[in-house]
PDB file of N, CA and C in Angstrom:
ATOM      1  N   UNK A   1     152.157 187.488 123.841  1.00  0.00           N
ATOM      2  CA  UNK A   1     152.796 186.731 124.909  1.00  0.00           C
ATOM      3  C   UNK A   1     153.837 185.790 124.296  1.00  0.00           C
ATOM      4  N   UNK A   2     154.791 185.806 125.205  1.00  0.00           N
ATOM      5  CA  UNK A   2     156.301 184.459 124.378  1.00  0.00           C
ATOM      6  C   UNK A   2     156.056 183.626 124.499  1.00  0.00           C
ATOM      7  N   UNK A   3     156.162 182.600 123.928  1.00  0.00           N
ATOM      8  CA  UNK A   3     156.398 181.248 123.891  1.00  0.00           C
ATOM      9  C   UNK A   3     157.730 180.668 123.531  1.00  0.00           C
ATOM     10  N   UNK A   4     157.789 180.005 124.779  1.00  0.00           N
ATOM     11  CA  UNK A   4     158.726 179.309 125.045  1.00  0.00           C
ATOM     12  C   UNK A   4     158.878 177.455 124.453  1.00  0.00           C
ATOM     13  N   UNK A   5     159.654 177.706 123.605  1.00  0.00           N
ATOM     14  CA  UNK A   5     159.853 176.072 123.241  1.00  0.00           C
ATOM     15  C   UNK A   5     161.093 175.096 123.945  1.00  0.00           C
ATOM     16  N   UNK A   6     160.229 174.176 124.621  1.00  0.00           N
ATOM     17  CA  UNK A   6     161.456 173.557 124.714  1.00  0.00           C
ATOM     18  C   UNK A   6     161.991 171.806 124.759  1.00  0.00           C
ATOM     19  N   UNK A   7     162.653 171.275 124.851  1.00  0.00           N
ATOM     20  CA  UNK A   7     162.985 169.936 124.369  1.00  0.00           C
ATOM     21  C   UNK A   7     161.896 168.931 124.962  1.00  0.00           C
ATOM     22  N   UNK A   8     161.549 167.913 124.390  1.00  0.00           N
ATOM     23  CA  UNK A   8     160.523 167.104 125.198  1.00  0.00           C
ATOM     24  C   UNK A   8     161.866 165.710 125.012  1.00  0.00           C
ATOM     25  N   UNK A   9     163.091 165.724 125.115  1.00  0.00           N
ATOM     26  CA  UNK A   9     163.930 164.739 125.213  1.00  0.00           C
ATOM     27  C   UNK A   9     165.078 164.850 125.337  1.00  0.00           C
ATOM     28  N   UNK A  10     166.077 164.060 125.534  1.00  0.00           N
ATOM     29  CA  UNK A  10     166.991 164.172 125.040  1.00  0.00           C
ATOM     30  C   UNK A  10     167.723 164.217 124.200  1.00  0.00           C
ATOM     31  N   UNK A  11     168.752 164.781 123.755  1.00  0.00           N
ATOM     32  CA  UNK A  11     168.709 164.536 121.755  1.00  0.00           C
ATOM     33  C   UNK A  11     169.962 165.671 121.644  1.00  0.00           C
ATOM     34  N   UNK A  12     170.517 165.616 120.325  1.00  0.00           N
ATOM     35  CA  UNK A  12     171.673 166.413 119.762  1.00  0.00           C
ATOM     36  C   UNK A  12     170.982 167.365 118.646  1.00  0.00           C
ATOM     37  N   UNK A  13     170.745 168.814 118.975  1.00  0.00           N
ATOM     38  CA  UNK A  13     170.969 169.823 118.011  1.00  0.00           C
ATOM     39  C   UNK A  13     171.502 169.361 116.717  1.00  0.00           C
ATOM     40  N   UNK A  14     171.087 168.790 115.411  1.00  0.00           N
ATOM     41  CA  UNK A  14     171.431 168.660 114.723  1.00  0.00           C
ATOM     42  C   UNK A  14     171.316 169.447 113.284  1.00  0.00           C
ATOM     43  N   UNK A  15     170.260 170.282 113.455  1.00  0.00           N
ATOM     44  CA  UNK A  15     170.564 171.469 112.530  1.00  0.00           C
ATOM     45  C   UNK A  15     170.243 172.723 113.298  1.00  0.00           C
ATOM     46  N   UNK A  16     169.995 173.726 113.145  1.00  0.00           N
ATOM     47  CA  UNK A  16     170.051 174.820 113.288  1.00  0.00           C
ATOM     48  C   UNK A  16     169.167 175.512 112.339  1.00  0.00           C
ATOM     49  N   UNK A  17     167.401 175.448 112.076  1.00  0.00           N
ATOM     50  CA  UNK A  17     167.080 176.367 110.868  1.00  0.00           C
ATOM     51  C   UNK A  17     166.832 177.811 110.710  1.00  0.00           C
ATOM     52  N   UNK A  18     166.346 178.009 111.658  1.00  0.00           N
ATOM     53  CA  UNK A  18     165.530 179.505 111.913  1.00  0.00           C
ATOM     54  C   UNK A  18     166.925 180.418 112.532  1.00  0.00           C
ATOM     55  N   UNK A  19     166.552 181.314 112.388  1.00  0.00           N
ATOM     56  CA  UNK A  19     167.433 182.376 113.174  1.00  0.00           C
ATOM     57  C   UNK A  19     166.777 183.564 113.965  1.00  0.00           C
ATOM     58  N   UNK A  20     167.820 183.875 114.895  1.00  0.00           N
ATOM     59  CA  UNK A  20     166.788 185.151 115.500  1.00  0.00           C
ATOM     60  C   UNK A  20     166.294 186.280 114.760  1.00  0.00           C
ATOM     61  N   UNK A  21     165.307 186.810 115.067  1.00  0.00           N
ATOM     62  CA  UNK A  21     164.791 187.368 113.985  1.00  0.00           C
ATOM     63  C   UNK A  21     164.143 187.338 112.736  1.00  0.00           C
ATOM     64  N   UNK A  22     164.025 186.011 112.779  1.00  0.00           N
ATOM     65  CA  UNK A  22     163.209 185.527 111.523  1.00  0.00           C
ATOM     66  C   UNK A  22     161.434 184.932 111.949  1.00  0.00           C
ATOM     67  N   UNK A  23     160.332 185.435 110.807  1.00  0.00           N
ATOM     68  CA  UNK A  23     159.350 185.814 110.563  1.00  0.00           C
ATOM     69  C   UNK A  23     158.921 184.081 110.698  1.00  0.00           C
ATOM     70  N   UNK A  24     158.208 183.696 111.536  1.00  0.00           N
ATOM     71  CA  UNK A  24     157.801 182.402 111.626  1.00  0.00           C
ATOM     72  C   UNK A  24     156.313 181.910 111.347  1.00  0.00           C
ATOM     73  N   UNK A  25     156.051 180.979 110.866  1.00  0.00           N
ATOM     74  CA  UNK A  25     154.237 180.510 111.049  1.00  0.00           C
ATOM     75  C   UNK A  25     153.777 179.674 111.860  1.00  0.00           C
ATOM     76  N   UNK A  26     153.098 179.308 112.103  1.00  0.00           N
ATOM     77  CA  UNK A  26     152.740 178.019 112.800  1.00  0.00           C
ATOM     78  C   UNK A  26     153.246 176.768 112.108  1.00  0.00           C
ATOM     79  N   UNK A  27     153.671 175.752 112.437  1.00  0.00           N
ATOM     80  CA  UNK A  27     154.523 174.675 111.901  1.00  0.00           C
ATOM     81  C   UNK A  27     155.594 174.586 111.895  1.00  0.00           C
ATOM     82  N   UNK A  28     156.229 175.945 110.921  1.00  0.00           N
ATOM     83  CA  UNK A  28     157.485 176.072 110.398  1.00  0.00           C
ATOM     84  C   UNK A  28     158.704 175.153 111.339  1.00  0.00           C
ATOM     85  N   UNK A  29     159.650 174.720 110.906  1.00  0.00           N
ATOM     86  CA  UNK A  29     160.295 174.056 111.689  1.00  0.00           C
ATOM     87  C   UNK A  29     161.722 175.188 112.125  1.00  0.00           C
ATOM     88  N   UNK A  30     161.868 174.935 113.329  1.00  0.00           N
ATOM     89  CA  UNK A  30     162.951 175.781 114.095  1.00  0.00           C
ATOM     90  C   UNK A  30     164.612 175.019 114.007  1.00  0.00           C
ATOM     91  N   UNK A  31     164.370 173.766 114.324  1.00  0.00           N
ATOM     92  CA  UNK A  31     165.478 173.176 114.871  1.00  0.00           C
ATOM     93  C   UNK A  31     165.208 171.651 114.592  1.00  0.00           C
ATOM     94  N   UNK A  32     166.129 171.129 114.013  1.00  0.00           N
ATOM     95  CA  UNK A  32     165.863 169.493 114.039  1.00  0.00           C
ATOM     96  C   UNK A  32     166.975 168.757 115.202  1.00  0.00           C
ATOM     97  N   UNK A  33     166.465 168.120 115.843  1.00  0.00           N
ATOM     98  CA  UNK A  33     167.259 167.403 116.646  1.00  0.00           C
ATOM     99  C   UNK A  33     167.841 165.717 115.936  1.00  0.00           C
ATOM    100  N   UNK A  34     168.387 165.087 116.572  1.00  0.00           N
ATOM    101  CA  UNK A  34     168.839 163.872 116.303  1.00  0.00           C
ATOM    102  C   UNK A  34     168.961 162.819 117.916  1.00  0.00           C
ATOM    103  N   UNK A  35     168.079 161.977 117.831  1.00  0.00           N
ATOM    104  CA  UNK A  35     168.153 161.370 119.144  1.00  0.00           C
ATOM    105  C   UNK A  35     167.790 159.516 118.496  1.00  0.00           C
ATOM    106  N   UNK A  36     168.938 158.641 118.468  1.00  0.00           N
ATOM    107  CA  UNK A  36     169.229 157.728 118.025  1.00  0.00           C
ATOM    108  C   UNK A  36     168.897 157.242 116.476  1.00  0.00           C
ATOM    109  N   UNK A  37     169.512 158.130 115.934  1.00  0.00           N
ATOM    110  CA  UNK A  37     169.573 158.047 115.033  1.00  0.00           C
ATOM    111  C   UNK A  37     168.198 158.310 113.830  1.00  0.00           C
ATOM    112  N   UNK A  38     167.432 159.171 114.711  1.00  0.00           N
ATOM    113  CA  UNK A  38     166.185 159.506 114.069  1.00  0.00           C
ATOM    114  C   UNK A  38     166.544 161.210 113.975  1.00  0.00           C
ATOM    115  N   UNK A  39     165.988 161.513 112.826  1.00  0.00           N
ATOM    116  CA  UNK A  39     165.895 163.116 112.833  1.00  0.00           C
ATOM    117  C   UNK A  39     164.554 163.491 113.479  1.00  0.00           C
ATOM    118  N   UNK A  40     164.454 165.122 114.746  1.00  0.00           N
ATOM    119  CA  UNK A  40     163.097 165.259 115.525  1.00  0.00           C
ATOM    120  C   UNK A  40     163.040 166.473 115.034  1.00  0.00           C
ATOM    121  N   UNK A  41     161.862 167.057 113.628  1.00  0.00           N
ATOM    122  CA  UNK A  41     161.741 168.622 114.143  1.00  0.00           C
ATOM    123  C   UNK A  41     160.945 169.219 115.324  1.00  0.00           C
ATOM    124  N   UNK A  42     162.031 170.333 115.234  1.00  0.00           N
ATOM    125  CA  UNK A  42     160.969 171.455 116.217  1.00  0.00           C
ATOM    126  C   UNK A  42     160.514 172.225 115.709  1.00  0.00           C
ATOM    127  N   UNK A  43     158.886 172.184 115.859  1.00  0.00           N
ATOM    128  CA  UNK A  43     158.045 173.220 115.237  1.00  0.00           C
ATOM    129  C   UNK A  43     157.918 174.291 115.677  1.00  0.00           C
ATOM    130  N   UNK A  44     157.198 175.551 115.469  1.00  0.00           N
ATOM    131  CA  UNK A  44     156.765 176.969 115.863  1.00  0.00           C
ATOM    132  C   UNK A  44     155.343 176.501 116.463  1.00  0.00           C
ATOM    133  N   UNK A  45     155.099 176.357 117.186  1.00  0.00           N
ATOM    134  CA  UNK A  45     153.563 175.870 117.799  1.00  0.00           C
ATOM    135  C   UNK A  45     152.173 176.970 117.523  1.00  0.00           C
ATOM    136  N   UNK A  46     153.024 178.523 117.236  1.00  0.00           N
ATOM    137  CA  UNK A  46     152.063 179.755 116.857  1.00  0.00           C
ATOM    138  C   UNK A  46     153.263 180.243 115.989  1.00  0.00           C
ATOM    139  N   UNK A  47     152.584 181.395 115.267  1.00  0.00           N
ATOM    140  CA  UNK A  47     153.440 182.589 114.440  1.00  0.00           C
ATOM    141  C   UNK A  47     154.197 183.727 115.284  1.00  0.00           C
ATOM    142  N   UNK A  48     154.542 184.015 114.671  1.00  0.00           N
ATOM    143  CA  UNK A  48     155.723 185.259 115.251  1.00  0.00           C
ATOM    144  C   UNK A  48     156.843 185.372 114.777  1.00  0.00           C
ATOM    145  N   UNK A  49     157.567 186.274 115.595  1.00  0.00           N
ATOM    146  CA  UNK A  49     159.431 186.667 115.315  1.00  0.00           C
ATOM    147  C   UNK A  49     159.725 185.469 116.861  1.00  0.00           C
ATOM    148  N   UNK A  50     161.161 184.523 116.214  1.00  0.00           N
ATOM    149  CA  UNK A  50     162.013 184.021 116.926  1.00  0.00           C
ATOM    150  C   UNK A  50     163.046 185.473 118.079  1.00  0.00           C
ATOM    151  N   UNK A  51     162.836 185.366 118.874  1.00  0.00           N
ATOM    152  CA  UNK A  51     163.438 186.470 119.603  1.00  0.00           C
ATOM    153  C   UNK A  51     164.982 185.943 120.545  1.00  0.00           C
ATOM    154  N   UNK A  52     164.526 185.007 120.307  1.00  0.00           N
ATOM    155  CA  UNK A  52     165.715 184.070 120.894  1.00  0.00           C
ATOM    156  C   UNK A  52     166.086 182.408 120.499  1.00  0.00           C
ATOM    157  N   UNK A  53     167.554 182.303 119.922  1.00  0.00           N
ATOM    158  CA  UNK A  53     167.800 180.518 120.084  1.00  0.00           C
ATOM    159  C   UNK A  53     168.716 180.659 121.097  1.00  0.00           C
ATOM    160  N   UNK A  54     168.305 179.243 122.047  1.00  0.00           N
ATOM    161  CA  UNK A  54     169.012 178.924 122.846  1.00  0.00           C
ATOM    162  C   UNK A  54     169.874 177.498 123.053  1.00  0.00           C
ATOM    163  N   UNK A  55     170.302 177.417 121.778  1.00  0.00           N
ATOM    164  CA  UNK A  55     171.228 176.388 120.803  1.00  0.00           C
ATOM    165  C   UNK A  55     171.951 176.345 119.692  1.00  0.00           C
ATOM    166  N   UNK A  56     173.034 175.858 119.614  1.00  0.00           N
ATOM    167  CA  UNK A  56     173.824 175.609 118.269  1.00  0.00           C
ATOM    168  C   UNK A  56     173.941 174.562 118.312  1.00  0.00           C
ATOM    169  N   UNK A  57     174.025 173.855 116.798  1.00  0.00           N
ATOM    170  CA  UNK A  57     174.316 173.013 116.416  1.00  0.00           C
ATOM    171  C   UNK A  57     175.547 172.174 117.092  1.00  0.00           C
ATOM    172  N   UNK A  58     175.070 171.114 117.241  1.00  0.00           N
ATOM    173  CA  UNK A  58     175.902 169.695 118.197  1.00  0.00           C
ATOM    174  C   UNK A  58     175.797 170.244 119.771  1.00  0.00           C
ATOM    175  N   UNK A  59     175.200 171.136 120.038  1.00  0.00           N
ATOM    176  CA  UNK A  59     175.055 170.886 121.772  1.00  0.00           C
ATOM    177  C   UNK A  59     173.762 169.553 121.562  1.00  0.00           C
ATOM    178  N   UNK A  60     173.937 169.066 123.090  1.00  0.00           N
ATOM    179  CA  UNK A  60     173.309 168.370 123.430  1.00  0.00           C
ATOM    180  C   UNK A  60     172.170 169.038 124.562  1.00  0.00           C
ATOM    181  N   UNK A  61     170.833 168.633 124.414  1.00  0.00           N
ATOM    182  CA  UNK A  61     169.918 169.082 125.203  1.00  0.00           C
ATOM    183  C   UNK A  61     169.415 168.094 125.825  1.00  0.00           C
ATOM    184  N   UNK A  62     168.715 168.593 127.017  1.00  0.00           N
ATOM    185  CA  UNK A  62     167.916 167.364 127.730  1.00  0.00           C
ATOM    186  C   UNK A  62     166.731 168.295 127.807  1.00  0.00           C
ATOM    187  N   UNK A  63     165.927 166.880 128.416  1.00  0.00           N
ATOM    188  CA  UNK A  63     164.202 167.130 128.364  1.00  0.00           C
ATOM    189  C   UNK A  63     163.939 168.399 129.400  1.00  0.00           C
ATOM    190  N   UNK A  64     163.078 169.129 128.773  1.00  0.00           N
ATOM    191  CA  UNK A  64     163.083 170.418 129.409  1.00  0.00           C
ATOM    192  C   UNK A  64     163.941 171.754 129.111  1.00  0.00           C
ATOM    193  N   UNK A  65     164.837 171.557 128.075  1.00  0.00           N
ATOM    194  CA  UNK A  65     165.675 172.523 128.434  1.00  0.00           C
ATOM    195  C   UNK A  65     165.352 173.088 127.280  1.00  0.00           C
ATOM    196  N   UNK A  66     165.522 175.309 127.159  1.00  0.00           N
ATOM    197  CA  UNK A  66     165.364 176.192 126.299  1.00  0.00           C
ATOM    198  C   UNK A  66     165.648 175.690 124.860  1.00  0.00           C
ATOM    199  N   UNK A  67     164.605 175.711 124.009  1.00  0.00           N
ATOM    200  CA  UNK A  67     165.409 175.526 122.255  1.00  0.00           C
ATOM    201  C   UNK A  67     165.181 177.085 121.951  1.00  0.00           C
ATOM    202  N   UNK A  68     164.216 177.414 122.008  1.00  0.00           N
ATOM    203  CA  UNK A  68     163.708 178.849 121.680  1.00  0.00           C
ATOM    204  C   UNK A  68     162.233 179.792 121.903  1.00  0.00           C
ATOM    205  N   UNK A  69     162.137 181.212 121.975  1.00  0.00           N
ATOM    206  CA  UNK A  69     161.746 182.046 122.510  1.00  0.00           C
ATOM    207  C   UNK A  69     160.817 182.557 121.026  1.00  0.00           C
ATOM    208  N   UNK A  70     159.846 182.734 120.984  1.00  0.00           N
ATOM    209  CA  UNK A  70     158.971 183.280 120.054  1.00  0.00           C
ATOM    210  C   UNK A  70     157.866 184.008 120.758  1.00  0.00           C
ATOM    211  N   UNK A  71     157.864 185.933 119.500  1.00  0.00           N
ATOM    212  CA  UNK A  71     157.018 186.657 120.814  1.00  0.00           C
ATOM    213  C   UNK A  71     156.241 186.950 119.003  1.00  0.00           C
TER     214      UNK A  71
END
């Protein structure tokens, strides 16, 4: 089943780690955000393949919205 990750804030895409298609674990970090001046990772909450990002670097996200798709 997918799992869906997605923002618990508001905040700026500030890196970009994982890519689609890449072999994930539990933890691993996906995406670091930046929301006043703090760095936020985003973790893999389970293992799997990333099947989808739904971000690049310097968009801005709000709470709720797609970071990424893991099946």
């Amino acid at each position: 089943m997918a799992e869906e990750i997605r923002a618990e804030m508001v905040a700026n895409v500030w890196k970009v780690v994982a890519s689609t298609g890449d072999t994930v674990s539990e933890g691993d970090t996906l995406v670091i955000l930046e929301s006043m001046k703090m760095e936020i990772p985003v973790i893999a909450e389970s293992d799997g393949v990333v099947k989808q990002l739904a971000v690049n670097e310097g968009d801005v996200v709000q709470d709720g919205d797609l970071i990424a798709v893991i099946d």
